[in-house]
N, C-alpha and C. Protein backbone atom coordinates (compact mmCIF):
# COMPACT_ATOMS: atom_id res chain seq x y z
N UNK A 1 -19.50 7.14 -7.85
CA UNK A 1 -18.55 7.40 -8.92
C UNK A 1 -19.18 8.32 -9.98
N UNK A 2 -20.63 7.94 -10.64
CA UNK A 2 -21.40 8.69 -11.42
C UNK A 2 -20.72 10.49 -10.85
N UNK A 3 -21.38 10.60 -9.37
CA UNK A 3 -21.53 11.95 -8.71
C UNK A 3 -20.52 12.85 -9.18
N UNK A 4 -19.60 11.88 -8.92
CA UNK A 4 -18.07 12.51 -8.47
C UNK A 4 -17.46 13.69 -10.45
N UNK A 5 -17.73 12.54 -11.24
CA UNK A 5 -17.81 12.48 -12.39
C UNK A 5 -18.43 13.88 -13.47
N UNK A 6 -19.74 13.38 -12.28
CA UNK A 6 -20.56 14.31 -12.83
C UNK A 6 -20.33 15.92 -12.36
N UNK A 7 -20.03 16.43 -11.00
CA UNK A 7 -19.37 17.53 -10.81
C UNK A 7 -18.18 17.78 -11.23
N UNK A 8 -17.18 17.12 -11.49
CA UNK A 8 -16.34 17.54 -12.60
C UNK A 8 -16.60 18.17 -13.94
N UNK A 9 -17.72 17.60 -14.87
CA UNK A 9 -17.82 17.47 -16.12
C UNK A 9 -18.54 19.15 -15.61
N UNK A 10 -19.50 19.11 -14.57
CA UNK A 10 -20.04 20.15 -14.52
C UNK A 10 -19.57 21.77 -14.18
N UNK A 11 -18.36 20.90 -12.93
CA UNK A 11 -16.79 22.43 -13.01
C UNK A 11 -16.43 22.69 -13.67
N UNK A 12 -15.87 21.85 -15.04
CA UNK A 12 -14.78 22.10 -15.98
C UNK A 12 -16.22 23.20 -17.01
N UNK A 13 -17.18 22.72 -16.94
CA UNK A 13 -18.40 23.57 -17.97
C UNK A 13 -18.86 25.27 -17.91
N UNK A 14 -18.64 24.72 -16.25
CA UNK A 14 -19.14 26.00 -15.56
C UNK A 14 -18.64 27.49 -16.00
N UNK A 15 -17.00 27.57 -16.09
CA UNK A 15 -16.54 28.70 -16.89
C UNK A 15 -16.45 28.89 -18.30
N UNK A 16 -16.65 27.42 -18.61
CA UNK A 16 -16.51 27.91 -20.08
C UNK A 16 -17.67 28.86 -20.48
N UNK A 17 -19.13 28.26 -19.53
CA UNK A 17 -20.38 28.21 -20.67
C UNK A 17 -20.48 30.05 -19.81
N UNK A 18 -20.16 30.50 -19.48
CA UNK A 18 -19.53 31.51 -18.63
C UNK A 18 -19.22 32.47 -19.35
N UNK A 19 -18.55 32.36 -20.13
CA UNK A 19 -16.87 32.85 -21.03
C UNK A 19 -17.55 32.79 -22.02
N UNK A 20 -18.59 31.84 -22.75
CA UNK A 20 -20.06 31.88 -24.10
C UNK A 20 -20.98 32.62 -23.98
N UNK A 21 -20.82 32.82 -22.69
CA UNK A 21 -22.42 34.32 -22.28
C UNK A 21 -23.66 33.53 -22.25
N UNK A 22 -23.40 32.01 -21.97
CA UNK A 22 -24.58 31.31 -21.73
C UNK A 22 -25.37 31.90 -20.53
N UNK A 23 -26.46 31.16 -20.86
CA UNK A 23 -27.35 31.55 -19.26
C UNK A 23 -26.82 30.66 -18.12
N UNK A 24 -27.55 31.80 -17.10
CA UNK A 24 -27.02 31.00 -15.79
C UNK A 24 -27.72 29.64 -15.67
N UNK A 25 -28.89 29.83 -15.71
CA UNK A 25 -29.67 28.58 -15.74
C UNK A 25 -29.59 27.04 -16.26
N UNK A 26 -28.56 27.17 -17.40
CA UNK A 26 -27.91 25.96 -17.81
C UNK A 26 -26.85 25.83 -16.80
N UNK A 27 -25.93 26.05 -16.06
CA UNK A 27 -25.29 25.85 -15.25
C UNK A 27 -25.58 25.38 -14.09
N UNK A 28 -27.25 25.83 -13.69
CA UNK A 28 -27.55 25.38 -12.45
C UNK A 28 -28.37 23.93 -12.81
N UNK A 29 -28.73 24.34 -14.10
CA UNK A 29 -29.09 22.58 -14.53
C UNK A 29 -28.43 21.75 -14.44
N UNK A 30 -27.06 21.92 -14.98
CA UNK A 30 -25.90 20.97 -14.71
C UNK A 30 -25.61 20.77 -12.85
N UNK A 31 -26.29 21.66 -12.15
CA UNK A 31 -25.93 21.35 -10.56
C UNK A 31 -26.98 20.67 -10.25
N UNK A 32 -28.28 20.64 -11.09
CA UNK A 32 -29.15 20.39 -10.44
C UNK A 32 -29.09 18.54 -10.70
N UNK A 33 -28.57 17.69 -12.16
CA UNK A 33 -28.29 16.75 -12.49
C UNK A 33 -27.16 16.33 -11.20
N UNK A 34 -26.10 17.03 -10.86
CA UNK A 34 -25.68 16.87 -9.75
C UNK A 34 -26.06 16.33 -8.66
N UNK A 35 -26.96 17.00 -7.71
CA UNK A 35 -28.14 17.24 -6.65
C UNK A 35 -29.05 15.64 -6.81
N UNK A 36 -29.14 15.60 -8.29
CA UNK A 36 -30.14 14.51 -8.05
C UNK A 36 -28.93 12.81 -8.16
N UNK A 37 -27.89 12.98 -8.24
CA UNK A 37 -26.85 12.19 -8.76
C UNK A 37 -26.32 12.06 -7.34
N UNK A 38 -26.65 12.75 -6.51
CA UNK A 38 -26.05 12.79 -4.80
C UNK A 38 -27.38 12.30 -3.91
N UNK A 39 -28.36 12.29 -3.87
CA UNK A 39 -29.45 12.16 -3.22
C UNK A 39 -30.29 11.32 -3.72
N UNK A 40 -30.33 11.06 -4.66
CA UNK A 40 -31.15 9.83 -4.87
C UNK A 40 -30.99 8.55 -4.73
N UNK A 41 -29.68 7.97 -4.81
CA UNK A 41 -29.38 6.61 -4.05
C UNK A 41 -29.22 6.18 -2.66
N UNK A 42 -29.28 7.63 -1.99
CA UNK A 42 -29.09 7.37 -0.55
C UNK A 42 -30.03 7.51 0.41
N UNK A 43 -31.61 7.96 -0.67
CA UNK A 43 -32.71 8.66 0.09
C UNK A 43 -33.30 7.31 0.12
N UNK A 44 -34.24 7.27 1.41
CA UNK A 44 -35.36 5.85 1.06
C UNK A 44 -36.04 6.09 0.30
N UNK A 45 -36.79 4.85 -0.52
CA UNK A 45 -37.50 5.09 -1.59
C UNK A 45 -38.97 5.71 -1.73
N UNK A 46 -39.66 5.84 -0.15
CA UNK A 46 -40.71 6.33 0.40
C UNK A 46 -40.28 7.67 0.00
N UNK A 47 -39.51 8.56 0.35
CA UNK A 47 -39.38 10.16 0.19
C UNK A 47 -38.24 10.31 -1.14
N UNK A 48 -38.64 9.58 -1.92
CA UNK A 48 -37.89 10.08 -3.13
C UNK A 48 -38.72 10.71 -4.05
N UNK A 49 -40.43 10.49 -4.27
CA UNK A 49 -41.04 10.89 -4.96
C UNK A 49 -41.27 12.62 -4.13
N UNK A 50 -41.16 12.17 -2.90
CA UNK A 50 -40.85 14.33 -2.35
C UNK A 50 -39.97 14.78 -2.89
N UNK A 51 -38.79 14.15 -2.53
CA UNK A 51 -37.63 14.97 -3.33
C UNK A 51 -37.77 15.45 -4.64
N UNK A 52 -38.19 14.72 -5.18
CA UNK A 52 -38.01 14.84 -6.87
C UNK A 52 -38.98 16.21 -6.92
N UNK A 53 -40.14 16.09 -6.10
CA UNK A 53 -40.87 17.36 -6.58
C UNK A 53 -40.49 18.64 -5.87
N UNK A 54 -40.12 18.28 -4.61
CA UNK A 54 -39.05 19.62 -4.02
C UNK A 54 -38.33 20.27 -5.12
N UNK A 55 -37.38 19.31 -5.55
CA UNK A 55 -36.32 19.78 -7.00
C UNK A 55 -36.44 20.33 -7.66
N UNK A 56 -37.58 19.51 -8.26
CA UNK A 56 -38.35 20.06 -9.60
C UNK A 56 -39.13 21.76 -9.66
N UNK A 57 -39.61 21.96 -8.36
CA UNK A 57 -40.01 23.49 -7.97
C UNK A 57 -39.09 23.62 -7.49
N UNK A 58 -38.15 23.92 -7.14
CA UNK A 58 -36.81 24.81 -7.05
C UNK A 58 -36.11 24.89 -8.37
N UNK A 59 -36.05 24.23 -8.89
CA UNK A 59 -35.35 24.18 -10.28
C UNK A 59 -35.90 24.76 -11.60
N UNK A 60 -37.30 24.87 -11.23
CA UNK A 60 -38.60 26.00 -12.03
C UNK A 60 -38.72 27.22 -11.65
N UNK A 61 -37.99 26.80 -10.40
CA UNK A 61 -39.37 28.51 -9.89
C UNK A 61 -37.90 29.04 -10.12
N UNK A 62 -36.27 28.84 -9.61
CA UNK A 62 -35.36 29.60 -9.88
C UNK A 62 -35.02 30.53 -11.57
N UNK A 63 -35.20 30.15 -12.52
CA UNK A 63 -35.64 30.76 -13.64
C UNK A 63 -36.79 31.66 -13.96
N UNK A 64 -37.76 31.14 -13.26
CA UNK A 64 -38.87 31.84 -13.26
C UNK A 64 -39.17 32.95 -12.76
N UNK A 65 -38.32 32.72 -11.45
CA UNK A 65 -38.26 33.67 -10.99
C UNK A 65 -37.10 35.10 -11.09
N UNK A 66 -36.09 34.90 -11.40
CA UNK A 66 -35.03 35.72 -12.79
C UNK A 66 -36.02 36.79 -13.70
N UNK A 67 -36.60 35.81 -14.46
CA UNK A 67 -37.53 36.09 -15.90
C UNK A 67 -38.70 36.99 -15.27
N UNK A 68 -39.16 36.93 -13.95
CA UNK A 68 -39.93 37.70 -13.58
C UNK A 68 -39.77 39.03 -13.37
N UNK A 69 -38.20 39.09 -12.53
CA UNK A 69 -37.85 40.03 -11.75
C UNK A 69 -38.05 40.18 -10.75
N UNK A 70 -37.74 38.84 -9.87
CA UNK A 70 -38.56 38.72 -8.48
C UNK A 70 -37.25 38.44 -7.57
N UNK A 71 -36.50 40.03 -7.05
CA UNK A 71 -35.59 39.43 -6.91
C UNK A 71 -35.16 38.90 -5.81
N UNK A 72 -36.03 39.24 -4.25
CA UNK A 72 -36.12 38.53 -3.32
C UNK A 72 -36.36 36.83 -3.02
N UNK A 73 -37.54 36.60 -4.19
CA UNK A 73 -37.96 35.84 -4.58
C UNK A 73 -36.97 34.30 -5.14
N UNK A 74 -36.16 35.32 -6.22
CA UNK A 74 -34.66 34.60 -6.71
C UNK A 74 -33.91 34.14 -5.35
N UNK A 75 -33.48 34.98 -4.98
CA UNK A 75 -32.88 34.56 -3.62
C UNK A 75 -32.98 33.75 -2.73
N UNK A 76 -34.73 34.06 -2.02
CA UNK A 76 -34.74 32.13 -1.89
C UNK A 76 -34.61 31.00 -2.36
N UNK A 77 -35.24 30.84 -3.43
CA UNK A 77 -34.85 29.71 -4.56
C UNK A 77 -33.46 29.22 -4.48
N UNK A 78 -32.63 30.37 -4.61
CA UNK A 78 -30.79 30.25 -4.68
C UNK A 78 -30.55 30.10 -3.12
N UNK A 79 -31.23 30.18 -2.21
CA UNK A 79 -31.17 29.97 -0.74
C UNK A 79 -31.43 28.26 -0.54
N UNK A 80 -32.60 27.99 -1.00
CA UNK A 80 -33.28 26.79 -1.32
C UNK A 80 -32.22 25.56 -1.69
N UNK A 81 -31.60 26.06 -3.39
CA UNK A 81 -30.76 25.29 -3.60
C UNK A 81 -29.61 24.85 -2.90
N UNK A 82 -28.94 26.25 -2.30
CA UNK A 82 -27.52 25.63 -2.05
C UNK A 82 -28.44 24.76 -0.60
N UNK A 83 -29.54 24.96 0.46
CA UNK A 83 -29.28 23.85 1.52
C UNK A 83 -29.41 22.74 1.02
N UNK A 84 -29.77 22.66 0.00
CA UNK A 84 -30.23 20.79 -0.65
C UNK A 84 -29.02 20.48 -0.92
N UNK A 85 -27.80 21.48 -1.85
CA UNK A 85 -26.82 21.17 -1.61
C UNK A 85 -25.77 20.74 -0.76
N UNK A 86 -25.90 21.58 0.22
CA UNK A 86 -25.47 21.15 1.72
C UNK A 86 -26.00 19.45 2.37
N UNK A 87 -27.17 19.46 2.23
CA UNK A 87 -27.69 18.67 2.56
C UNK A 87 -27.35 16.98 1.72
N UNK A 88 -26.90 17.39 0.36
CA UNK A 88 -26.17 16.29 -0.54
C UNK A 88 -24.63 15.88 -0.26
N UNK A 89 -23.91 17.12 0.52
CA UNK A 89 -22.48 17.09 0.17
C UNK A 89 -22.76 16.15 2.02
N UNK A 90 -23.34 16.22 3.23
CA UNK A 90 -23.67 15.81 4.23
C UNK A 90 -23.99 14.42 3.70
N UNK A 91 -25.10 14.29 2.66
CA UNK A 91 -25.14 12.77 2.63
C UNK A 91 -24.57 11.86 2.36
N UNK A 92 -23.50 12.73 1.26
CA UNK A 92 -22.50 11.74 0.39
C UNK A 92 -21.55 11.14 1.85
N UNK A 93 -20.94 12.20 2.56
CA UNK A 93 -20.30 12.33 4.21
C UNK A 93 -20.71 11.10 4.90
N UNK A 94 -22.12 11.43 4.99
CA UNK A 94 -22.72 10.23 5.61
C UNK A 94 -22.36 8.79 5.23
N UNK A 95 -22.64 8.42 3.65
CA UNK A 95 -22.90 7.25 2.86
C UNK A 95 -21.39 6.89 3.55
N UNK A 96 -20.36 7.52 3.07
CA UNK A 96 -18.67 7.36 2.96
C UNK A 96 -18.39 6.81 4.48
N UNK A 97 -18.68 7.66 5.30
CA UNK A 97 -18.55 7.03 6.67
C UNK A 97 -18.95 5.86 7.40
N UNK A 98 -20.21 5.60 7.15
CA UNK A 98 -20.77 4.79 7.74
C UNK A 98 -20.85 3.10 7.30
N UNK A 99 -20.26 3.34 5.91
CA UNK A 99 -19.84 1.77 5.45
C UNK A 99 -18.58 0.97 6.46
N UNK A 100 -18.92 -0.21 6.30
CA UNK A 100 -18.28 -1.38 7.62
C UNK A 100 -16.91 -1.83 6.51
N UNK A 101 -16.93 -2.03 4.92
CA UNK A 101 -15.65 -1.91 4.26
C UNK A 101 -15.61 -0.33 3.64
N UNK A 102 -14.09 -0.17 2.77
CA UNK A 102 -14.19 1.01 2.53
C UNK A 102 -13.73 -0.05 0.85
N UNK A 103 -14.70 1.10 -0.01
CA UNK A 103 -14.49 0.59 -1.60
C UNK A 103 -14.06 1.98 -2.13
N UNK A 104 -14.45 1.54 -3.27
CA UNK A 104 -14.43 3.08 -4.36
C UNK A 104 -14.99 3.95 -4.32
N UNK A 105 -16.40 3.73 -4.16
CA UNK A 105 -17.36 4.06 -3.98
C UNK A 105 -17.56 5.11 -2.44
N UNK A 106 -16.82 4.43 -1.25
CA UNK A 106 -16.78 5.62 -0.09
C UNK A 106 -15.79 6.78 -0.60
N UNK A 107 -14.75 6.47 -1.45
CA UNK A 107 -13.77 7.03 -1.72
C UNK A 107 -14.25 8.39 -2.25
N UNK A 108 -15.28 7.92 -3.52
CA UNK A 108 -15.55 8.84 -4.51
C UNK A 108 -16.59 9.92 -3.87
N UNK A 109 -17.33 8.96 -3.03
CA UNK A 109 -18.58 9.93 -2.36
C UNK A 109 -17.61 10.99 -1.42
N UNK A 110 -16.74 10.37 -0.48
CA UNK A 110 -16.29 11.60 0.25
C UNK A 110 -15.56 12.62 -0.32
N UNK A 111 -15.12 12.43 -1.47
CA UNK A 111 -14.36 13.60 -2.60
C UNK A 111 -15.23 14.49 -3.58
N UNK A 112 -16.42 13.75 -3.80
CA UNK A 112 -18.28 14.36 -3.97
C UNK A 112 -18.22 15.34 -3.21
N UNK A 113 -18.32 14.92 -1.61
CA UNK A 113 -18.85 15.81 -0.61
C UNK A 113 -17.56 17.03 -0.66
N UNK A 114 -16.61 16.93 -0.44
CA UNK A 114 -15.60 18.08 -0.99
C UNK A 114 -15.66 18.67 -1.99
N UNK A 115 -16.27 18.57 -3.12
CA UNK A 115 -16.60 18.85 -3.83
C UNK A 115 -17.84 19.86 -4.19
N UNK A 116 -18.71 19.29 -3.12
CA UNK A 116 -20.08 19.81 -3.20
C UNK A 116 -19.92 20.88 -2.22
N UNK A 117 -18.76 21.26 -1.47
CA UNK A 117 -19.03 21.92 -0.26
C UNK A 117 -17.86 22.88 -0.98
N UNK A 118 -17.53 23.13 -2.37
CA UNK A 118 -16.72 24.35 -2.82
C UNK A 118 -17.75 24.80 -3.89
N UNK A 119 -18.75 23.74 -4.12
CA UNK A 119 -19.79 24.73 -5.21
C UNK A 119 -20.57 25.55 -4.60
N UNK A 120 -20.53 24.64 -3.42
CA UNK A 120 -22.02 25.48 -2.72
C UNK A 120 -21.76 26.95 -1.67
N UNK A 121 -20.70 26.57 -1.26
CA UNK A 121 -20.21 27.80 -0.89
C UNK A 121 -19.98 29.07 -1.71
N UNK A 122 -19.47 28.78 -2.99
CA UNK A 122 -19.46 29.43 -4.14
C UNK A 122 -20.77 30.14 -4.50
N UNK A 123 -21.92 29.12 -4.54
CA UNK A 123 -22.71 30.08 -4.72
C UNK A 123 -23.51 30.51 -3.89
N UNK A 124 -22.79 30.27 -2.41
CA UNK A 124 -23.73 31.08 -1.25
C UNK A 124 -23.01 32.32 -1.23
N UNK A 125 -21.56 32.73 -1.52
CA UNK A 125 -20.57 33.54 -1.32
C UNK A 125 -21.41 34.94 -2.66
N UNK A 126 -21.70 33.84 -4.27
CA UNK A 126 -22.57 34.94 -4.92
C UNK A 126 -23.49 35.49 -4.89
N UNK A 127 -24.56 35.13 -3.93
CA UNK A 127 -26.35 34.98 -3.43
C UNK A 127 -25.57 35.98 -2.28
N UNK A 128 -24.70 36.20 -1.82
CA UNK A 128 -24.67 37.55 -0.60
C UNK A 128 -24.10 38.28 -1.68
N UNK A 129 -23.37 38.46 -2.10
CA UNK A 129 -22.97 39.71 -3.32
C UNK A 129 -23.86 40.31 -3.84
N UNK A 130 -24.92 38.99 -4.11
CA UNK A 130 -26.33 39.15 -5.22
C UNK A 130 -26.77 40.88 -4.12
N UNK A 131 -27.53 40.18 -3.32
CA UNK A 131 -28.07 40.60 -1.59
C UNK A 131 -27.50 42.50 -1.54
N UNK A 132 -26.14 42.33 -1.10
CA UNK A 132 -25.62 43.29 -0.66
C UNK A 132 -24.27 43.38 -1.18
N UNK A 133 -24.35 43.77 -2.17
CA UNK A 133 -22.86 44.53 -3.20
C UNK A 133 -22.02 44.87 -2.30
N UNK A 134 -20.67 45.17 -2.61
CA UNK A 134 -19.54 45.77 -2.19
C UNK A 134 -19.04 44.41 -0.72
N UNK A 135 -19.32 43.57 -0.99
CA UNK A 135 -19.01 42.23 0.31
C UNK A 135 -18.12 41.79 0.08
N UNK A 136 -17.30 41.77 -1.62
CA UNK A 136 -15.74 41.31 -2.04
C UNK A 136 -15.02 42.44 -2.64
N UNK A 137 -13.91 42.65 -3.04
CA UNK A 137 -13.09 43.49 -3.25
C UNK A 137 -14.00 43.24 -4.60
N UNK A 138 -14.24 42.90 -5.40
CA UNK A 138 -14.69 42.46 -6.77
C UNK A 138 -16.20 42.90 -6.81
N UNK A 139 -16.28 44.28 -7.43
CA UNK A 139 -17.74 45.07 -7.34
C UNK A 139 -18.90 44.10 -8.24
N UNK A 140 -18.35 42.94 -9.42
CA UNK A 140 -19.87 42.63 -9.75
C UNK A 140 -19.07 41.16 -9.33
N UNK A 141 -19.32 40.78 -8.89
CA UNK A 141 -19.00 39.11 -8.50
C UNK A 141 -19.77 38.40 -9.63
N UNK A 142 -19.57 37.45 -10.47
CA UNK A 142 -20.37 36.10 -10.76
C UNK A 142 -19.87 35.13 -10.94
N UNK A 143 -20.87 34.08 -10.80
CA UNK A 143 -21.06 32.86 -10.02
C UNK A 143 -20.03 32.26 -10.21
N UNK A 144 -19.58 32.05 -11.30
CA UNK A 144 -18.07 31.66 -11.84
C UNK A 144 -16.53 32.21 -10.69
N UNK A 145 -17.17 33.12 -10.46
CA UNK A 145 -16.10 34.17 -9.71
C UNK A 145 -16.37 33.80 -8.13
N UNK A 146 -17.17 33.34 -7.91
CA UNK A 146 -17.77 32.72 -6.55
C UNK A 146 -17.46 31.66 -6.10
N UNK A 147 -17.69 30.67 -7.18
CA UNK A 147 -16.74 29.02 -7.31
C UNK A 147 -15.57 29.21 -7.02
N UNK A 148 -14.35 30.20 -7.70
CA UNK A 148 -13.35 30.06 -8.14
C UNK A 148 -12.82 30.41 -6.59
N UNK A 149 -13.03 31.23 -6.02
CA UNK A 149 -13.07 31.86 -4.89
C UNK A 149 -13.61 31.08 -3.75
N UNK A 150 -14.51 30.34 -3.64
CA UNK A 150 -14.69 29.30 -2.67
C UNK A 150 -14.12 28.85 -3.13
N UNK A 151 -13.16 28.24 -3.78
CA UNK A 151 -11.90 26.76 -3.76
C UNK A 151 -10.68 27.00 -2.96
N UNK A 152 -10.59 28.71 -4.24
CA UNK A 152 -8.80 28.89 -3.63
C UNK A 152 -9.29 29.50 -1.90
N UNK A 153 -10.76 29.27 -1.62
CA UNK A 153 -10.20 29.46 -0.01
C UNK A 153 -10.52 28.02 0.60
N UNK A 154 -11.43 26.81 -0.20
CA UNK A 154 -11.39 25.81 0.14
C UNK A 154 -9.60 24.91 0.75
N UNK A 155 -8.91 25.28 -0.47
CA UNK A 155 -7.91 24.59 -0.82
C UNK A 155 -6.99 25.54 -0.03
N UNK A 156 -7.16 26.60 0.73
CA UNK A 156 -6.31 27.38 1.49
C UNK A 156 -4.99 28.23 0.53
N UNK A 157 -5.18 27.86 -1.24
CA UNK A 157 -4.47 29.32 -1.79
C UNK A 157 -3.73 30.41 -1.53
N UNK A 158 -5.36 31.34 -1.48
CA UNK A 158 -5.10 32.26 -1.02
C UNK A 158 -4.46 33.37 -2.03
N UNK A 159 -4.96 33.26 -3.79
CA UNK A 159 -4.42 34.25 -4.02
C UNK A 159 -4.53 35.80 -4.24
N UNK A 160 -5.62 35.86 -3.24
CA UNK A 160 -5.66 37.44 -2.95
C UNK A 160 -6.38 38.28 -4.14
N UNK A 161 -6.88 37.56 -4.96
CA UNK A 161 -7.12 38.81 -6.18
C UNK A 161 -8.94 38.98 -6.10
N UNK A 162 -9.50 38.47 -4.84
CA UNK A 162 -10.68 38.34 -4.59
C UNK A 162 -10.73 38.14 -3.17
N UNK A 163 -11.31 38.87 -2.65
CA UNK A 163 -10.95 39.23 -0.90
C UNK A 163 -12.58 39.39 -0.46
N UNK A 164 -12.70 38.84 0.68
CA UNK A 164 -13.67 39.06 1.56
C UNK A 164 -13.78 40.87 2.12
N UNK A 165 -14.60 41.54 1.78
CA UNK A 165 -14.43 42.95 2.68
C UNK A 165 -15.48 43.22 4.14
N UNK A 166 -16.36 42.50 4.34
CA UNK A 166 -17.24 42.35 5.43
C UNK A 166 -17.52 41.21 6.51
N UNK A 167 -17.60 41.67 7.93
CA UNK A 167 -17.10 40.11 8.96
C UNK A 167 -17.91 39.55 8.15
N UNK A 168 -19.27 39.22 7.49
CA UNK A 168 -19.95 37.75 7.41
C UNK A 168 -18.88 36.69 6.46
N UNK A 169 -19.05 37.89 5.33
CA UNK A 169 -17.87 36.80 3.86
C UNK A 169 -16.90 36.44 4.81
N UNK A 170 -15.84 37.15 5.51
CA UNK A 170 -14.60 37.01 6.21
C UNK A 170 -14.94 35.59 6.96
N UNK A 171 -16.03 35.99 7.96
CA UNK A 171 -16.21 34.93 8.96
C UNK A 171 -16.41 33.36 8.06
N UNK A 172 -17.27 33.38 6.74
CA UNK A 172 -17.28 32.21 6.02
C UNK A 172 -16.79 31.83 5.37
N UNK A 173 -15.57 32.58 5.01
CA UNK A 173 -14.11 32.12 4.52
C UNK A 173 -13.34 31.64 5.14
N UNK A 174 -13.44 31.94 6.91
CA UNK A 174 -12.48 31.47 7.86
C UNK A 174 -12.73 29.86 8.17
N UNK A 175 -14.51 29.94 8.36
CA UNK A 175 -15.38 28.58 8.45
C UNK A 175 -15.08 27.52 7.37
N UNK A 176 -15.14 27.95 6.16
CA UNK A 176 -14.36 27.06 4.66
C UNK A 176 -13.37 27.22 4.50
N UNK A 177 -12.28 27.61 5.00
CA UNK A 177 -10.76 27.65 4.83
C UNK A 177 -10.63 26.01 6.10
N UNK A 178 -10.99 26.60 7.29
CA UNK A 178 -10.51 26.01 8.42
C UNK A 178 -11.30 24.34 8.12
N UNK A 179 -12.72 24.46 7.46
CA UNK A 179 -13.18 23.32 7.29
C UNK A 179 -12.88 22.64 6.46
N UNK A 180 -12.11 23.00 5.13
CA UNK A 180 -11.83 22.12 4.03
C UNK A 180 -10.00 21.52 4.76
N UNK A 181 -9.39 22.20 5.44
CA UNK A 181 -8.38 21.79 5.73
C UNK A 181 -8.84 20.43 6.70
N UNK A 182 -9.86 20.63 7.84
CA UNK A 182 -9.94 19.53 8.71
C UNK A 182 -10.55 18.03 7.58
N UNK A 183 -11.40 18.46 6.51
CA UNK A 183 -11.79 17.60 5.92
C UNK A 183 -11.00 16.51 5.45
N UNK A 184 -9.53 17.31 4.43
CA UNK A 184 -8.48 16.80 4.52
C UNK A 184 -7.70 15.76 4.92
N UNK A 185 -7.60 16.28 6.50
CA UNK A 185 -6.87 15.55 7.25
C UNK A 185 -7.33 14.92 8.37
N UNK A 186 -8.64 14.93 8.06
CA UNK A 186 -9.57 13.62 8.84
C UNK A 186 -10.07 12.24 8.17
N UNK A 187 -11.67 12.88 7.54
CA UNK A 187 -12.26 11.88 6.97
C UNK A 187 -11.15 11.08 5.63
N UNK A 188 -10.83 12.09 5.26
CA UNK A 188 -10.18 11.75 3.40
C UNK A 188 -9.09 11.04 4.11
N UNK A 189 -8.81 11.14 4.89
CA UNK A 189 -7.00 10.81 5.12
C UNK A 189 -7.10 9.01 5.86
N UNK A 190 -8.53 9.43 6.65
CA UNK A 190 -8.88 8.65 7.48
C UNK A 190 -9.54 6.71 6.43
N UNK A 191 -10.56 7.44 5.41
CA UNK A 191 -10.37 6.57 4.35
C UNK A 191 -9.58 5.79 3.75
N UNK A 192 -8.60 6.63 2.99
CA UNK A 192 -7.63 6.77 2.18
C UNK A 192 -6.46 5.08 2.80
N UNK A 193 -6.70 5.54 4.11
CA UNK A 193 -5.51 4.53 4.95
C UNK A 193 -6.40 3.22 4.61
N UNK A 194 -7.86 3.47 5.52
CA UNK A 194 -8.48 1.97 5.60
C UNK A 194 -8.82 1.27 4.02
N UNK A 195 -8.73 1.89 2.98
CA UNK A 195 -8.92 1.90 1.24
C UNK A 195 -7.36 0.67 1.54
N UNK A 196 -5.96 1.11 1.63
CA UNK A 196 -5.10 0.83 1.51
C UNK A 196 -4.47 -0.40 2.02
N UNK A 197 -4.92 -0.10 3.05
CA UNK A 197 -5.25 -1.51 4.69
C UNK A 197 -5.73 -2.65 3.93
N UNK A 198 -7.25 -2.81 3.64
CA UNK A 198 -7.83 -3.41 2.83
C UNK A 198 -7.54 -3.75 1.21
N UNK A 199 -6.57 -2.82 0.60
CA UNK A 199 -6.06 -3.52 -0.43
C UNK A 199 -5.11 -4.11 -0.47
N UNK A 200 -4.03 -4.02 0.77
CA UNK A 200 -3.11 -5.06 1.41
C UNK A 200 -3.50 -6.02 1.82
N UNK A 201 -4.60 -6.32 2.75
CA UNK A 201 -5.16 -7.67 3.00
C UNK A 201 -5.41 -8.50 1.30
């Protein structure tokens, strides 16, 4: 519930602090409070003290590496992050599924993981823009513009004012269009019933 909560507070921030000419880096702080709000209750407690320091150097060196001018460098880092992300929006997936009742708690994690799988796309969609310009109809893409754009193709939209121009974006718009729809009308739907089942009993 925290998770779920907490990427909200952190979507609704994301454009504003955007629209203030804040740094990027407070934004990815707010993903990174995220990240650790998704993975830390579900990791064993043996590899939590890795995690934390995995994090912690990704979450340093990505600024650091900005401030340097390191911009290959940046890129992994922003490569780095979104798989941990991936790897959070998978666990929340995991947690949600594999419970024997269904509570609030599977509810919230599998709407986490939907969640986590329109940020992160978002900012894998800006980290190729970063890469190789001219990949969206939209010559400077940012990150804000990346989110917004992984949703309305999450959520199947579609309003056109930000377009894929090269097979990779195309092909991973088709992959997150087609995947947020099955998400939908599998796991969420699939919950949603046994949530209901169980509040009838």
């Amino acid at each position: 519930m925290v998770l779920f909560y907490t990427l909200l507070v952190t979507m609704a921030a994301s454009p504003v602090l955007a629209t203030l000419g804040m740094s990027g880096t407070l934004i990815e702080s707010l993903l990174a409070i995220c990240l650790l709000a998704a993975v830390m209750p579900i990791v064993e407690e043996k590899h939590r003290i890795a995690l934390l320091i995995v994090m912690a150097i990704a979450w340093v060196a990505r600024p650091l590496t900005v401030w340097l001018g390191l911009e290959t460098l940046s890129m992994v880092t922003l490569a780095v992050w979104t798989l941990i992300g991936v790897f959070a929006a998978a666990a929340a997936l995991r947690f949600a599924m594999s419970g024997t009742k269904v509570g609030a708690e599977q509810l919230f994690a599998t709407l986490s993981a939907y969640l986590f799988a329109g940020v992160y796309f978002g900012l894998l969609y800006w980290a190729l823009a970063q890469v190789r310009p001219g990949m969206f109809s939209e010559s400077n893409l940012s990150r804000s513009g990346a989110i917004y754009f992984s949703f309305v193709t999450l959520a199947t939209v579609g309003y056109g004012d930000i377009v894929p121009r090269l097979d990779a974006t195309r092909g991973l718009a088709i992959i997150e269009g087609v995947g947020g729809q099955l998400f939908l009308a599998v796991p969420v739907a699939r919950l949603v019933s046994s949530y209901s089942s169980a509040g009838k009993e």
